[in-house]
Protein backbone atom coordinates (compact mmCIF):
# COMPACT_ATOMS: atom_id res chain seq x y z
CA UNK A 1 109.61 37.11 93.58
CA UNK A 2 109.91 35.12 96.59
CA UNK A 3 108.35 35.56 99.74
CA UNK A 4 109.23 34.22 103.42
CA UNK A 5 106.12 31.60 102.65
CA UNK A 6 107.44 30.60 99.95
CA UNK A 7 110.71 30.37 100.78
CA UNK A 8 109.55 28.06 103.88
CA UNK A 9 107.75 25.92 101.57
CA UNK A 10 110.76 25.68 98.86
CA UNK A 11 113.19 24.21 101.42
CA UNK A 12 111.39 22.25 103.11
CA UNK A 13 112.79 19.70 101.84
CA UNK A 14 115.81 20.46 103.33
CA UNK A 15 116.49 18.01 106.38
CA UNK A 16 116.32 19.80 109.68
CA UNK A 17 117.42 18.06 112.90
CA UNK A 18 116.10 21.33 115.16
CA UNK A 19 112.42 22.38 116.10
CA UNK A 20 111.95 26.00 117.30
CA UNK A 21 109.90 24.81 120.49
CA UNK A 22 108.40 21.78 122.25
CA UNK A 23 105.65 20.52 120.07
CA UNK A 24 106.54 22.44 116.69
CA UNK A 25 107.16 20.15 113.60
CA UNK A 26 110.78 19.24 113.21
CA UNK A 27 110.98 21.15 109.63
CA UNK A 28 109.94 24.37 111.00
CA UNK A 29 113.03 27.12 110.98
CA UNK A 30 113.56 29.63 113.48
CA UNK A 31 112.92 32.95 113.04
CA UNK A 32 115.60 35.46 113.75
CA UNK A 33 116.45 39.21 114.28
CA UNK A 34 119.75 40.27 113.96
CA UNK A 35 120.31 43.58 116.06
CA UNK A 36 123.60 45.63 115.51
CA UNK A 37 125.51 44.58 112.22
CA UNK A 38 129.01 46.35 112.23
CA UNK A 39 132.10 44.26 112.20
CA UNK A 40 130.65 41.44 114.78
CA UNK A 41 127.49 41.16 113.74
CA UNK A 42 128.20 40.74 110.16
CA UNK A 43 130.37 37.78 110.84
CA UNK A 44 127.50 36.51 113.21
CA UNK A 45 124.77 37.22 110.59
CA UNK A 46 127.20 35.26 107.71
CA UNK A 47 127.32 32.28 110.05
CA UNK A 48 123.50 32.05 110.80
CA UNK A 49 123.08 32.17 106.82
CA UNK A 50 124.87 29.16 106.58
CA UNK A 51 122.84 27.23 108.97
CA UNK A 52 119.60 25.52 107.50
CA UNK A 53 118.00 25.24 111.22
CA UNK A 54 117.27 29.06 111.06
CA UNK A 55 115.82 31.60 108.55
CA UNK A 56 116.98 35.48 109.02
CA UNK A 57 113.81 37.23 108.48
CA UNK A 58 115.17 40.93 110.05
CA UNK A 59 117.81 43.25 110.67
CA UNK A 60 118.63 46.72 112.54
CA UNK A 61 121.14 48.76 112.79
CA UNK A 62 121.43 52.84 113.33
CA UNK A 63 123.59 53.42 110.48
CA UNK A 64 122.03 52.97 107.32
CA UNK A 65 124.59 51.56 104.93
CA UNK A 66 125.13 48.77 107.12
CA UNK A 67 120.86 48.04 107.90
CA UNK A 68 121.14 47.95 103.95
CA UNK A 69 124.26 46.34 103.46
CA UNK A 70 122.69 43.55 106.25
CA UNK A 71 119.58 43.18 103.92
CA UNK A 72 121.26 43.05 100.93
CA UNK A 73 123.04 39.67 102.37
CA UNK A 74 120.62 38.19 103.89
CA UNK A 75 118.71 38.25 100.66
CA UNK A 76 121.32 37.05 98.23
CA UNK A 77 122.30 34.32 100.20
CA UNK A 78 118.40 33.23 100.66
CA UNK A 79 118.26 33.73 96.37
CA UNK A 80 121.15 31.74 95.83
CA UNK A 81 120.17 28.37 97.92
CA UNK A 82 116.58 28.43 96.32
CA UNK A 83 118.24 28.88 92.84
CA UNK A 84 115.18 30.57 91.32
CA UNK A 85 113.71 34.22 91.88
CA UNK A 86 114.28 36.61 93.93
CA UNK A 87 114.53 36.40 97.97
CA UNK A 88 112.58 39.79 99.71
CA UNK A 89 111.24 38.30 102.87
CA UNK A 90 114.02 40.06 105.31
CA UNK A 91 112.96 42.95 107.02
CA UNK A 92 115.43 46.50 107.54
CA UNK A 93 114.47 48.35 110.89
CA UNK A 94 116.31 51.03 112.38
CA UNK A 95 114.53 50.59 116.06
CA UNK A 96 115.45 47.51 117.23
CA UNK A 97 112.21 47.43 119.46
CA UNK A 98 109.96 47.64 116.57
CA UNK A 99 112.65 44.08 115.58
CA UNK A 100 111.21 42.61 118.54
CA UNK A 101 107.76 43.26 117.36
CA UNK A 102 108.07 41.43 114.17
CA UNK A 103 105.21 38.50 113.95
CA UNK A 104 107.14 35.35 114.00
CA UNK A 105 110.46 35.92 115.55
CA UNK A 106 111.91 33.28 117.68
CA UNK A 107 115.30 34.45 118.66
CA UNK A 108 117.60 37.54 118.72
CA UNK A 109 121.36 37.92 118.12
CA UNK A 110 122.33 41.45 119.75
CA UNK A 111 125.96 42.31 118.44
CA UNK A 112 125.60 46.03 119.42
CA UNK A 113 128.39 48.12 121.49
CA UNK A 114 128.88 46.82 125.38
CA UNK A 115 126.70 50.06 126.15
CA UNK A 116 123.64 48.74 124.05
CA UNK A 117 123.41 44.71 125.44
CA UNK A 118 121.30 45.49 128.59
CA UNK A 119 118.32 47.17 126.82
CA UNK A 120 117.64 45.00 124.13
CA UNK A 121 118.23 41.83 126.37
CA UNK A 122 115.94 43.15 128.28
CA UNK A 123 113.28 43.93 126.21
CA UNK A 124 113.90 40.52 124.54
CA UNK A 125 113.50 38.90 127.48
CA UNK A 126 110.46 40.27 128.34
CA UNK A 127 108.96 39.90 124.75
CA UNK A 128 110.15 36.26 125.10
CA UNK A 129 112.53 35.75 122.46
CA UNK A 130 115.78 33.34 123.23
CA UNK A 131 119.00 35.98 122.82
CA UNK A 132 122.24 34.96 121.56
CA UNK A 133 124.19 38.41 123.38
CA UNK A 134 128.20 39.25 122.67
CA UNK A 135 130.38 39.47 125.31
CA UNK A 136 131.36 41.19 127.50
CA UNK A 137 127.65 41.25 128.66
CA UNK A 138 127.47 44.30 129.93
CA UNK A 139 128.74 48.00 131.16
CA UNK A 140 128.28 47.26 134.54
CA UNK A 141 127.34 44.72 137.62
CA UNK A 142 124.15 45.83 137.81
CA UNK A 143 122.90 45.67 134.40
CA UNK A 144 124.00 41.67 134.48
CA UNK A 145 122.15 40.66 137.47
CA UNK A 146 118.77 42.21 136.01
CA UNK A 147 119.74 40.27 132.74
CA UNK A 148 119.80 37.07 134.50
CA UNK A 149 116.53 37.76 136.38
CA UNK A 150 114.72 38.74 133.18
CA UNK A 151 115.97 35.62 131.39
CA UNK A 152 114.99 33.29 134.57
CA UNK A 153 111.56 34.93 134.80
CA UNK A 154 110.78 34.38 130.47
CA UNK A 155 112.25 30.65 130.64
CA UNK A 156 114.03 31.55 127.37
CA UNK A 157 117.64 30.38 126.22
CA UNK A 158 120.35 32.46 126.50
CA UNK A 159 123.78 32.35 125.02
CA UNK A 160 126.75 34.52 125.90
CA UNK A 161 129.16 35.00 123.12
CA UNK A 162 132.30 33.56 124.93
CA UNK A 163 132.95 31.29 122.20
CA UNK A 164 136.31 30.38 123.91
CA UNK A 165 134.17 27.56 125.35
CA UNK A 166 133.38 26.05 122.37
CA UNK A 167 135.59 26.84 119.44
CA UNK A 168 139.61 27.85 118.74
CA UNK A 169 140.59 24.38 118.27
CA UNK A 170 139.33 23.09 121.83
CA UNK A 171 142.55 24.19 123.63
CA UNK A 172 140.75 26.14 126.25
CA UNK A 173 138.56 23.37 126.58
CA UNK A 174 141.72 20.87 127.21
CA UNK A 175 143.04 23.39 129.69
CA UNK A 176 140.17 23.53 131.88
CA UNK A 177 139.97 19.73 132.11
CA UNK A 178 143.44 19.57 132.97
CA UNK A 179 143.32 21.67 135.71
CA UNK A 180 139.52 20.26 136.95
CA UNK A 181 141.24 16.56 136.92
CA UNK A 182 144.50 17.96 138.76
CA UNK A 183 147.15 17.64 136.00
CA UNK A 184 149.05 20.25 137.64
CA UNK A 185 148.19 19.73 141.22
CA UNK A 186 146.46 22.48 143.37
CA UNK A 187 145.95 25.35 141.49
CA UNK A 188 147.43 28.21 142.97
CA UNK A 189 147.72 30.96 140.59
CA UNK A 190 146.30 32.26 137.29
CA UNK A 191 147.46 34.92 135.27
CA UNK A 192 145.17 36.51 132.33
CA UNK A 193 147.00 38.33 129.27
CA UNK A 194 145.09 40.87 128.64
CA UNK A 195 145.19 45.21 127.54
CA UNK A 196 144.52 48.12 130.05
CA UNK A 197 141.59 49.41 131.62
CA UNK A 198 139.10 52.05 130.33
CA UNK A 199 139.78 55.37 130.01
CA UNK A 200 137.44 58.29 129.84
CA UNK A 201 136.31 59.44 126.36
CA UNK A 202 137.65 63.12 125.27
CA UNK A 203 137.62 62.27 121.46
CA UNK A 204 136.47 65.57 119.62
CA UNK A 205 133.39 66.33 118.16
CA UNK A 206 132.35 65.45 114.35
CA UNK A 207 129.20 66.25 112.13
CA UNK A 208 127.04 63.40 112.22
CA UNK A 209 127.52 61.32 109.01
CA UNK A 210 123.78 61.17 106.47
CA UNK A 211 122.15 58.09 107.67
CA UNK A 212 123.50 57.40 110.83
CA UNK A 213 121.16 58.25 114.25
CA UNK A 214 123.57 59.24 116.85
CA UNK A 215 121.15 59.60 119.25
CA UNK A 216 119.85 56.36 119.08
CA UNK A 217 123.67 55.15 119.06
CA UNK A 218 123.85 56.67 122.49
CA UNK A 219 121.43 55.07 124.09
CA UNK A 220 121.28 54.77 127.61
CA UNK A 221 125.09 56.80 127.55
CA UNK A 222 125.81 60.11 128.29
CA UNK A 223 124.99 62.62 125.65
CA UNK A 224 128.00 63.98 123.92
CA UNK A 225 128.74 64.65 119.97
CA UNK A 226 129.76 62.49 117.63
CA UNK A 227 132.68 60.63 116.83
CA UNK A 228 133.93 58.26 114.00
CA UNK A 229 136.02 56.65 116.23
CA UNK A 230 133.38 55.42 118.07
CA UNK A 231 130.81 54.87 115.23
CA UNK A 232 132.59 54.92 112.11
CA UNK A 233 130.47 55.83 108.98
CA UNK A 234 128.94 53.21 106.50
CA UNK A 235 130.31 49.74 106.16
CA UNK A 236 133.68 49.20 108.08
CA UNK A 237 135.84 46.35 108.12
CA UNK A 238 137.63 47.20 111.60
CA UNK A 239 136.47 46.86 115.61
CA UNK A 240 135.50 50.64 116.54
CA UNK A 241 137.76 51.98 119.67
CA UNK A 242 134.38 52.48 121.45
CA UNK A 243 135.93 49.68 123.24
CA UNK A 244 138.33 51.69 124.81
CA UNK A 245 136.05 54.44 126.34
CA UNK A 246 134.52 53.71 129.57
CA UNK A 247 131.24 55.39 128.58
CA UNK A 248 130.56 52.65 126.11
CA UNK A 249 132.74 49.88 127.24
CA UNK A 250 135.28 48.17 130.08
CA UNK A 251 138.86 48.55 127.39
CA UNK A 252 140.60 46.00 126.43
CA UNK A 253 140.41 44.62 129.97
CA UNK A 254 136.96 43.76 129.22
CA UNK A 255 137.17 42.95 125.33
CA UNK A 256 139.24 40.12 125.83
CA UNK A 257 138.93 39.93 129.07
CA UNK A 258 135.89 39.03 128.78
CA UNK A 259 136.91 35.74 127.30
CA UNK A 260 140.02 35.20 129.15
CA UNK A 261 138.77 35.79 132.83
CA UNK A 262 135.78 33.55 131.26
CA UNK A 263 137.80 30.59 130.91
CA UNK A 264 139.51 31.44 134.38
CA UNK A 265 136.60 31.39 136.19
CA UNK A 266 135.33 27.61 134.15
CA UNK A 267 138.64 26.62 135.57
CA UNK A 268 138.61 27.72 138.94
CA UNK A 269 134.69 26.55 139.03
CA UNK A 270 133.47 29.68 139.81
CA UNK A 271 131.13 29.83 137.30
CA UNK A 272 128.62 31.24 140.05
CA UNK A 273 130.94 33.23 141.98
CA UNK A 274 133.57 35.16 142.06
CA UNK A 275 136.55 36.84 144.12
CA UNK A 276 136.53 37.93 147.56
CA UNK A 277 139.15 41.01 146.81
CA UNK A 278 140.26 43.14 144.27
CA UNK A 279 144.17 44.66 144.66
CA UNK A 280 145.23 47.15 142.38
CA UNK A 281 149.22 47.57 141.98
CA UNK A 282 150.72 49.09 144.65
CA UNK A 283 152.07 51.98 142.32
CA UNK A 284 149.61 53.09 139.68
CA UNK A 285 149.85 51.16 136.41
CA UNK A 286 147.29 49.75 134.08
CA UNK A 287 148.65 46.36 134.67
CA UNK A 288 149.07 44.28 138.19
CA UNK A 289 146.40 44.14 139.50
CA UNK A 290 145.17 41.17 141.01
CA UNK A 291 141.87 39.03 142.34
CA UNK A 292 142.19 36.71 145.65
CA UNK A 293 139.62 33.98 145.81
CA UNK A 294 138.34 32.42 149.00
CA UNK A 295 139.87 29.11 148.35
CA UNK A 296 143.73 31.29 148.40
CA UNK A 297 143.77 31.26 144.38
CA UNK A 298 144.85 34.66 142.96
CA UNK A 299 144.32 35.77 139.43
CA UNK A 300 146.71 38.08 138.29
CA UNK A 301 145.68 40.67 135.10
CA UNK A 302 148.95 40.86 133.13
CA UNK A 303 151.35 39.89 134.81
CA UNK A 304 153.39 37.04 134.51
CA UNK A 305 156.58 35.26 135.75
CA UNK A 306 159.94 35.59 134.08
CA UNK A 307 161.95 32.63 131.99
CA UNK A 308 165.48 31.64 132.41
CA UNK A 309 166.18 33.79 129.34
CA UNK A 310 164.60 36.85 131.75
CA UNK A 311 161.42 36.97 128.97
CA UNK A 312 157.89 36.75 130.63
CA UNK A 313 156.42 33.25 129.87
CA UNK A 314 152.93 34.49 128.45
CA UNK A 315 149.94 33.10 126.83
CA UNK A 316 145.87 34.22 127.43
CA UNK A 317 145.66 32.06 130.09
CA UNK A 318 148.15 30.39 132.68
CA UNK A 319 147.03 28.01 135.29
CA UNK A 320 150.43 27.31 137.80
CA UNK A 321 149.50 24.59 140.30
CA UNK A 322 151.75 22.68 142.93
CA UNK A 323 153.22 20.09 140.28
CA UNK A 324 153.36 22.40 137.00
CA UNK A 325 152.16 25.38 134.55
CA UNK A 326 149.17 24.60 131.54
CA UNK A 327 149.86 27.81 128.73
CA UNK A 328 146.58 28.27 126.62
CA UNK A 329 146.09 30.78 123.97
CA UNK A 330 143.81 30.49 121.01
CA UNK A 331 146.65 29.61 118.81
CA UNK A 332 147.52 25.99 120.92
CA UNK A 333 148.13 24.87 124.31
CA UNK A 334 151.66 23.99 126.15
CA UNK A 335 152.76 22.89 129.25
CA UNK A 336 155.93 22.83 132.36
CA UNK A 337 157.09 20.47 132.55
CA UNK A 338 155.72 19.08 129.09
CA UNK A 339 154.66 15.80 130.15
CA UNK A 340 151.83 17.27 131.77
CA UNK A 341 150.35 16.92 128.47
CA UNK A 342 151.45 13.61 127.17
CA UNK A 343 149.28 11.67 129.03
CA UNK A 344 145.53 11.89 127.59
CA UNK A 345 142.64 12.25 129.70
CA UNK A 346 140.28 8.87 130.27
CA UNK A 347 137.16 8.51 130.81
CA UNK A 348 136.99 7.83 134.07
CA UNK A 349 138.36 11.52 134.17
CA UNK A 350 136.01 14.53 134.38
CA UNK A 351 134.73 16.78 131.36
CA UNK A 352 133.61 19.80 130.23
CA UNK A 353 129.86 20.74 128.81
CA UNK A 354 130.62 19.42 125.38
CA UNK A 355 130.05 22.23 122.79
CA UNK A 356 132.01 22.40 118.94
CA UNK A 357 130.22 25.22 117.87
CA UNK A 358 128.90 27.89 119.83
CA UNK A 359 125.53 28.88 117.45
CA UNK A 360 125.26 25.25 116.99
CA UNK A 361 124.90 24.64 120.91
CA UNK A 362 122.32 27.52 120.87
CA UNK A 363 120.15 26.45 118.30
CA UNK A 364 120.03 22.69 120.45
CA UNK A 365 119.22 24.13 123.52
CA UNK A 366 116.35 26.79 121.57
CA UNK A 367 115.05 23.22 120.29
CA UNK A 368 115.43 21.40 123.83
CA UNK A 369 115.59 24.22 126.35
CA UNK A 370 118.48 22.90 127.66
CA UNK A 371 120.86 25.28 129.25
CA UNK A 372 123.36 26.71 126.92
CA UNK A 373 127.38 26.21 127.53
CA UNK A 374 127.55 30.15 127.97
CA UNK A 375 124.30 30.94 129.99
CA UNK A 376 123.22 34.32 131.15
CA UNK A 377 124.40 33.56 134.78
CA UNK A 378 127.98 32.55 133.63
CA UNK A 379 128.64 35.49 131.13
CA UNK A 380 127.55 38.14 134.02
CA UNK A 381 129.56 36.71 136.37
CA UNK A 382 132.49 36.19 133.68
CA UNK A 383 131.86 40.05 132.86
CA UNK A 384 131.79 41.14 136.59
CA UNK A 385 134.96 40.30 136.63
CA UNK A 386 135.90 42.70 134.46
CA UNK A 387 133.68 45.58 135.64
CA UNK A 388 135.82 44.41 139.21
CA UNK A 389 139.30 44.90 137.83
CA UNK A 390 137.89 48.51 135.79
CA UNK A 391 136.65 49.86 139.47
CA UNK A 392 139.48 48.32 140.98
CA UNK A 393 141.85 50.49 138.47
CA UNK A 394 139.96 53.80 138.89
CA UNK A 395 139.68 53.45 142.49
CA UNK A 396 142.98 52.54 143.32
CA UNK A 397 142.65 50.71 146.61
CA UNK A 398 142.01 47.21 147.83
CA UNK A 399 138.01 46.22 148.11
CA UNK A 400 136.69 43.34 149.34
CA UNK A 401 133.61 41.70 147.50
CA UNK A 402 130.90 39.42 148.24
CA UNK A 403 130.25 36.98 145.42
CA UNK A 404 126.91 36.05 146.73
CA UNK A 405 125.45 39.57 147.51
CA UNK A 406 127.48 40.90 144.55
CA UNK A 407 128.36 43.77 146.78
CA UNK A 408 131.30 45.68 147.88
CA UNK A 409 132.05 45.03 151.47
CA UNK A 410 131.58 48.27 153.86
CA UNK A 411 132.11 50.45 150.23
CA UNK A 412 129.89 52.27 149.80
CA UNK A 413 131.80 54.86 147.62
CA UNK A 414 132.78 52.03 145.85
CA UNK A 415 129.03 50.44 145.26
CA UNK A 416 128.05 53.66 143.69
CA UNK A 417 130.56 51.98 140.68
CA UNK A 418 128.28 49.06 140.42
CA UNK A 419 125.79 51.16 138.00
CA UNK A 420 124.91 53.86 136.06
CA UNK A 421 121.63 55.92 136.03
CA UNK A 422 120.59 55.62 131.71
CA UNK A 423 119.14 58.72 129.72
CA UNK A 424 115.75 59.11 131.18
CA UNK A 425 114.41 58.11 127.76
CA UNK A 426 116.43 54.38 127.99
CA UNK A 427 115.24 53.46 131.61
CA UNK A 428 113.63 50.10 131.43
């Protein structure tokens, strides 16, 4: 039976290109804690396996099948690349601070609910582990700003899980480099395909499930009883409607809004700021509503100009400038007039961060402490957006906001949106 020392010492061998820290040897892995595996964190904790910069050495979850299910992975994949015994050096725990407490860990992926990011990056932080945190970042402004001060204060890395920046065959990346080197002239407008707004959660009540702590699934959320919608029991292939709910999470709004309004803001360059008003529809609707920059950009949220054939001409993203439209989605990348694109880029022209993979780009900047393409700054303020648009929805009047003091102006109603007072037990 193989141990975590012995596994260390069996692939050794193995060439590594990554160090965990400044002044570790070159062949050392790093450590790291997986916490939440349901649906995303699965896929996160199957693409870590593959990587032979890192060793998983521990897993939680709240649910049992999947904390065993997690294990269970992590140590047939570790058994399989040694070819000889049997791997047992992962460790199951069920409280993700007792994760953080593991001798040895380096780093932290957190794929829990939206609810469940600010805690644990939190606590992270402070225990000063680097945190590779799904997107959106958070359930509200507030808990993103204390992210970002926790994460300054450590000097760890941070990743956000917008992996639009990095991945999906580099068409966002195109876009945005296209619009920073004025392809289409003066950008005027953007418009962001994306689902509705939360809603409140009135799902009815369930017994909880053997195995699953839906207490500790709670968290920091209002107390209420369970649901398999919102946890579904043992191993599940599908994304829970948790999503939805704005106890838990911003709707689909935030869920891929969280990636679209990302790659907005890289356009725009607003990766430290943000809009100066928020306009919901003039009649109520779950769609319209739009974000005015200082520099006269708006950013619409579904809602998009009509073809000659009278269809709307939609993709994720749409950048419409003075001298033509860029169309980006994750399946390719179009333009109007087409010759937009034709032309390539030099070098003389300006370029984005440059980033392939984004677990890859963490693991360099855990080695180098370089910043990450996604850092904790630019996946709050990518996130704010969407907690701006949710408020925005509910409220149902125009705000103004200040980027800077990440306040509403003369609001104070609407400030009181900005956060939301935890369980007593989850106040950190």
């Amino acid at each position: 039976m193989l141990t975590r020392r012995s596994f260390l010492a069996a692939s050794a061998a193995v060439p590594l290109v990554y160090s965990r820290a400044p002044g570790m040897a070159a062949n050392e892995k790093i450590a790291l804690g997986f916490i939440g595996v349901g649906t995303m964190g699965r896929g996160h904790l199957g693409g870590f396996l593959g990587r032979n910069e890192v060793e998983v050495v521990a897993v939680c979850d709240v649910v049992k099948e999947r904390l065993d299910s997690a294990a269970t992975t992590v140590e047939k994949r570790y058994a399989e690349r040694i070819k000889s015994g049997v791997y047992k050096g992962v460790k199951a725990y069920t409280d993700f601070r007792e994760l953080l407490a593991h001798k040895g860990l380096d780093a932290v992926v957190i794929a829990t609910p939206d609810h469940w990011h600010h805690i644990p990056c939190v606590l992270a932080a402070r225990a000063g582990k680097h945190i590779y945190c799904e997107k959106p970042l958070t359930h509200n402004v507030a808990e993103g700003r204390q992210i970002v001060e926790e994460v300054k204060k450590a000097k760890i890395v941070f990743q956000t899980g917008s992996q639009q920046r990095s991945e999906f065959g580099g068409h966002f990346r195109k876009a945005v480099e296209y619009v920073w080197n004025g392809r289409i002239g003066k950008l005027k407008t953007v418009r962001i395909g994306v689902g509705a707004a939360a809603i409140p959660c009135d799902l009815k009540g369930e017994e909880v499930p053997a195995g699953t702590d839906w207490d500790r699934w709670l968290g920091p959320a209002p107390e209420r009883a369970y649901s398999s919608v919102l946890c579904p029991k043992g191993v599940h292939g599908h994304f829970p409607a948790w999503r939805n709910y704005r106890e838990y999470a911003g709707g689909q709004l935030a869920d891929m809004g969280a990636h679209h309004f990302d790659i907005a803001q890289w356009a725009m360059g607003m990766d430290g700021s943000g809009p100066v008003e928020i306009v919901p529809p003039k009649e109520k609707s779950d769609r319209g509503l739009k974000f005015v920059y200082a520099n006269g950009v708006v950013m619409y949220h579904n809602v998009f100009e009509k073809g000659a054939d009278g269809k709307e001409v939609r993709a994720d993203c749409v950048f419409e400038g003075t001298e033509g439209t860029i169309l980006v989605s994750r399946g390719g990348i179009s333009s109007l007039p087409d010759t937009i694109l034709k032309e390539p880029l030099t070098e003389k022209d300006k370029k984005v961060y440059p980033s392939t993979n984004h677990h890859k780009n963490w693991l360099e900047c855990v080695a180098s402490g370089k910043d990450t393409i996604c850092t904790a700054e630019i996946g709050h303020r990518s996130a704010t957006i969407c907690h701006l648009g949710n408020i925005g929805y509910r409220l149902n009047r125009a705000l103004k906001w200040d980027p800077a003091k990440e306040l509403f102006v003369g609001d104070e109603a609407a400030n009181k949106e900005l956060t939301r007072e935890p369980r007593a037990k989850w106040k950190v």
